[in-house]
Protein backbone atom coordinates (compact mmCIF):
# COMPACT_ATOMS: atom_id res chain seq x y z
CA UNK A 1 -9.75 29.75 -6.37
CA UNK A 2 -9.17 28.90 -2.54
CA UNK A 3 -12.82 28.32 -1.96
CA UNK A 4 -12.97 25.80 -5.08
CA UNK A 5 -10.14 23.92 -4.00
CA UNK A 6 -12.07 23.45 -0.35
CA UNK A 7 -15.92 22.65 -2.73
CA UNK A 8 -13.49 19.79 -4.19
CA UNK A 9 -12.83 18.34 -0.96
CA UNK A 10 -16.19 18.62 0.44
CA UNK A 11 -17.08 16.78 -2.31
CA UNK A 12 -14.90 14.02 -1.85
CA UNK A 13 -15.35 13.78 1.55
CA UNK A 14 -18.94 13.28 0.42
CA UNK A 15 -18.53 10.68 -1.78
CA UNK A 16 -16.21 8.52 0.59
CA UNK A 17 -18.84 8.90 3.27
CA UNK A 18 -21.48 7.81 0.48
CA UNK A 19 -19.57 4.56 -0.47
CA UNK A 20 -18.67 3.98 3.12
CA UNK A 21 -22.02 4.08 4.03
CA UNK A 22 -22.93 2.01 0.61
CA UNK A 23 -20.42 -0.80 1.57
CA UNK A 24 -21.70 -1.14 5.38
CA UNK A 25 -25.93 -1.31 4.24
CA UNK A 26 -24.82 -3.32 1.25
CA UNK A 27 -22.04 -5.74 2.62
CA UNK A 28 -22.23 -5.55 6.32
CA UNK A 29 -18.65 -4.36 6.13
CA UNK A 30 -16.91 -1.28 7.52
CA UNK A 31 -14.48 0.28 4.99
CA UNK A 32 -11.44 0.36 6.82
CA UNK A 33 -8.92 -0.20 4.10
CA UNK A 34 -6.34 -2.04 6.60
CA UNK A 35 -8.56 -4.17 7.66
CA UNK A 36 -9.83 -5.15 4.26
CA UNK A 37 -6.73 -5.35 2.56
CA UNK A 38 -5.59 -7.74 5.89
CA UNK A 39 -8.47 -9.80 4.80
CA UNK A 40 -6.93 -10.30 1.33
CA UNK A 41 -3.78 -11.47 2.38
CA UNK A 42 -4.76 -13.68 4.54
CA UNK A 43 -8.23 -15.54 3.55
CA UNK A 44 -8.57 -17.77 1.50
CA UNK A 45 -12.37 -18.25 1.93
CA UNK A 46 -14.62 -17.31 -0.81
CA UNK A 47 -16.30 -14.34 0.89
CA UNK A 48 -13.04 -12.44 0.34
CA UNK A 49 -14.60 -11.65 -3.41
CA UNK A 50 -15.97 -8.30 -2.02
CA UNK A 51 -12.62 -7.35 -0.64
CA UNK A 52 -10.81 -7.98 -4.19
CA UNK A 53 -13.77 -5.79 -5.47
CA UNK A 54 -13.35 -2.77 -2.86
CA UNK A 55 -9.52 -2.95 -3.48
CA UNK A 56 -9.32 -3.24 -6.84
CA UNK A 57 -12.08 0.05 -6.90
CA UNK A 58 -10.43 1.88 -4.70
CA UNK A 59 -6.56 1.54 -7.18
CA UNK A 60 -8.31 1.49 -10.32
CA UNK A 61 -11.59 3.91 -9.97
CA UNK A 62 -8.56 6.30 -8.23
CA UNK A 63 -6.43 5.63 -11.72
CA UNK A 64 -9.08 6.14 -14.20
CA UNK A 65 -10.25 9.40 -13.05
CA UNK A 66 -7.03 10.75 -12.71
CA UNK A 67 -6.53 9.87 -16.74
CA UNK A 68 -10.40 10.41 -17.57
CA UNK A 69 -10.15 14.06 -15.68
CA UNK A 70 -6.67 14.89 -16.71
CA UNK A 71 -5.20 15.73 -13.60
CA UNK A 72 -1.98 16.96 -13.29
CA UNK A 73 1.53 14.75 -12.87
CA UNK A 74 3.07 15.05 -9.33
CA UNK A 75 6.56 14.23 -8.66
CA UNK A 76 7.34 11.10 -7.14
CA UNK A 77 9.79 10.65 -4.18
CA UNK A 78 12.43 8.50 -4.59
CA UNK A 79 12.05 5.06 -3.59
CA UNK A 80 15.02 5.27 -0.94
CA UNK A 81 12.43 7.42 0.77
CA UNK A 82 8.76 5.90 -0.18
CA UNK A 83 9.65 2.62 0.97
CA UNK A 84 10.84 2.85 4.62
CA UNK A 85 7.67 5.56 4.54
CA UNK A 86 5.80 2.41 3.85
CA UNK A 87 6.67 -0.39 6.34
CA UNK A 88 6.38 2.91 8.58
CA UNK A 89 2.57 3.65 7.45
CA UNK A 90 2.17 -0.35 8.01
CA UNK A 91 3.80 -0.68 11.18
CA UNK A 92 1.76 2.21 12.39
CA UNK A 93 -1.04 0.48 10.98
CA UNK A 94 -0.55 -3.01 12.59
CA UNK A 95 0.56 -1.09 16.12
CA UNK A 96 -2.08 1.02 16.37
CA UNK A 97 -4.79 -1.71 15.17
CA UNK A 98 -5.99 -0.42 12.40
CA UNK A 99 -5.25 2.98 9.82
CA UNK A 100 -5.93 6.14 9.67
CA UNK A 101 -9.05 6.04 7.60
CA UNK A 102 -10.47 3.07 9.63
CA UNK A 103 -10.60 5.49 12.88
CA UNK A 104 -11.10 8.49 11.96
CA UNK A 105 -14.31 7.28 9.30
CA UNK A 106 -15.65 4.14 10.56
CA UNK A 107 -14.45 3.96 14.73
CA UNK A 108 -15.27 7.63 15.21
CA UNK A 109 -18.82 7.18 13.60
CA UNK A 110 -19.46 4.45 15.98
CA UNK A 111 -18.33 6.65 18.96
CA UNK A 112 -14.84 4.85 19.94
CA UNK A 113 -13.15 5.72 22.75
CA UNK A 114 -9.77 3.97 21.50
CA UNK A 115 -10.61 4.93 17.54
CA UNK A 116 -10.72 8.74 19.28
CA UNK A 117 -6.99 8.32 21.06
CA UNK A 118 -6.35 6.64 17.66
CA UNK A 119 -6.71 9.70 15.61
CA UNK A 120 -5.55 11.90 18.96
CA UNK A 121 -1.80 9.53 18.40
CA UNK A 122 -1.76 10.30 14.40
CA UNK A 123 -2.53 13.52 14.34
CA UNK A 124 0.26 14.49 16.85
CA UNK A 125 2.51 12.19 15.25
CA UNK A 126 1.86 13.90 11.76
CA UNK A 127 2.20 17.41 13.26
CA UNK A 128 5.05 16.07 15.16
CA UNK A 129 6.59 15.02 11.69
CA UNK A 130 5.90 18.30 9.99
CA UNK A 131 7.53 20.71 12.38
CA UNK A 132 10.69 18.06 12.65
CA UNK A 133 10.55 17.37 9.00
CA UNK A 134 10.81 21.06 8.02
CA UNK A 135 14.04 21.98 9.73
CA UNK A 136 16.12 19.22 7.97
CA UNK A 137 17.77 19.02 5.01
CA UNK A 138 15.61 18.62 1.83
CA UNK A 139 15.72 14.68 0.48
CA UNK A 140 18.82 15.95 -2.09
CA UNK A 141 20.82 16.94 0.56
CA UNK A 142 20.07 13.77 2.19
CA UNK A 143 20.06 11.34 -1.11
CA UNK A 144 23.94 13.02 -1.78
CA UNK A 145 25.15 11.96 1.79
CA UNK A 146 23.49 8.31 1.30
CA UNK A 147 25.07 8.18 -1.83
CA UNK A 148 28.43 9.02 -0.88
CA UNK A 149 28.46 6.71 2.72
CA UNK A 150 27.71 4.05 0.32
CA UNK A 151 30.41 4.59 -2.25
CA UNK A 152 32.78 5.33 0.86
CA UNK A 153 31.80 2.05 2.32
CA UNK A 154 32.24 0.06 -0.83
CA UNK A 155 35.66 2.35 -1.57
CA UNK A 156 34.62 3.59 -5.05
């Protein structure tokens, strides 16, 4: 079963490559998602119609095929924690010029230097976060004492 879960991400590694590759001979655009959805919020030209496009196929093509294929419900942090892990992912975004995906896929294909100590900084930082992350408290533990410094603060 291992080796079918590691065929699976081949295969969507292929296919983002693909469209990548699509969007850049097609458009003239890279597909760094930041950088798009940047574009969104802040043109208000008409050639932004390609962005709306990209964005809403990346939420909605991501949305049908998880109903058309059935796949299976995941549980959902709680939004105490998946909004500060937002304006986190954000800030790292805007600090380090760009995301993730726009280094590692589009400034590593063109050979980067900075795109290569990009994805050098997130890497560490995620395997930073890991090994920190996994000798706390689980999110319960840490919900309960949030929960009760509030209701001690407000004296209820």
């Amino acid at each position: 079963m291992a080796v079918d879960e590691y065929t699976q991400a081949l295969r969507g590694g292929i296919l983002i490559g693909l469209a990548s590759w699509i969007l850049l001979a097609g458009v003239g655009r890279a597909s760094s998602v930041s950088s798009i959805t940047a574009g969104v919020l802040t043109s208000r030209r008409q050639h932004s119609l390609w962005r709306w496009a990209f964005l809403f196929g990346l939420v909605g093509g991501g949305a049908f095929f998880a109903w058309a294929l059935a796949v299976p419900h995941l549980v959902i942090r709680h939004y105490l924690v998946l909004v500060p892990a937002g304006f986190l992912v954000g800030f790292g975004a805007v600090l380090g010029s760009g995301s993730v995906s726009g280094h590692a896929m589009v400034g590593l294909g063109r050979r980067s230097k900075r795109s290569l100590v990009a994805v050098a900084t997130f890497t560490g930082a995620a395997v930073m976060t890991v090994l920190v992350t996994s000798h706390l408290p689980d999110a319960t533990w840490w919900m309960q004492l949030i929960i009760e410094g509030l209701q001690w603060l407000f004296g209820r």
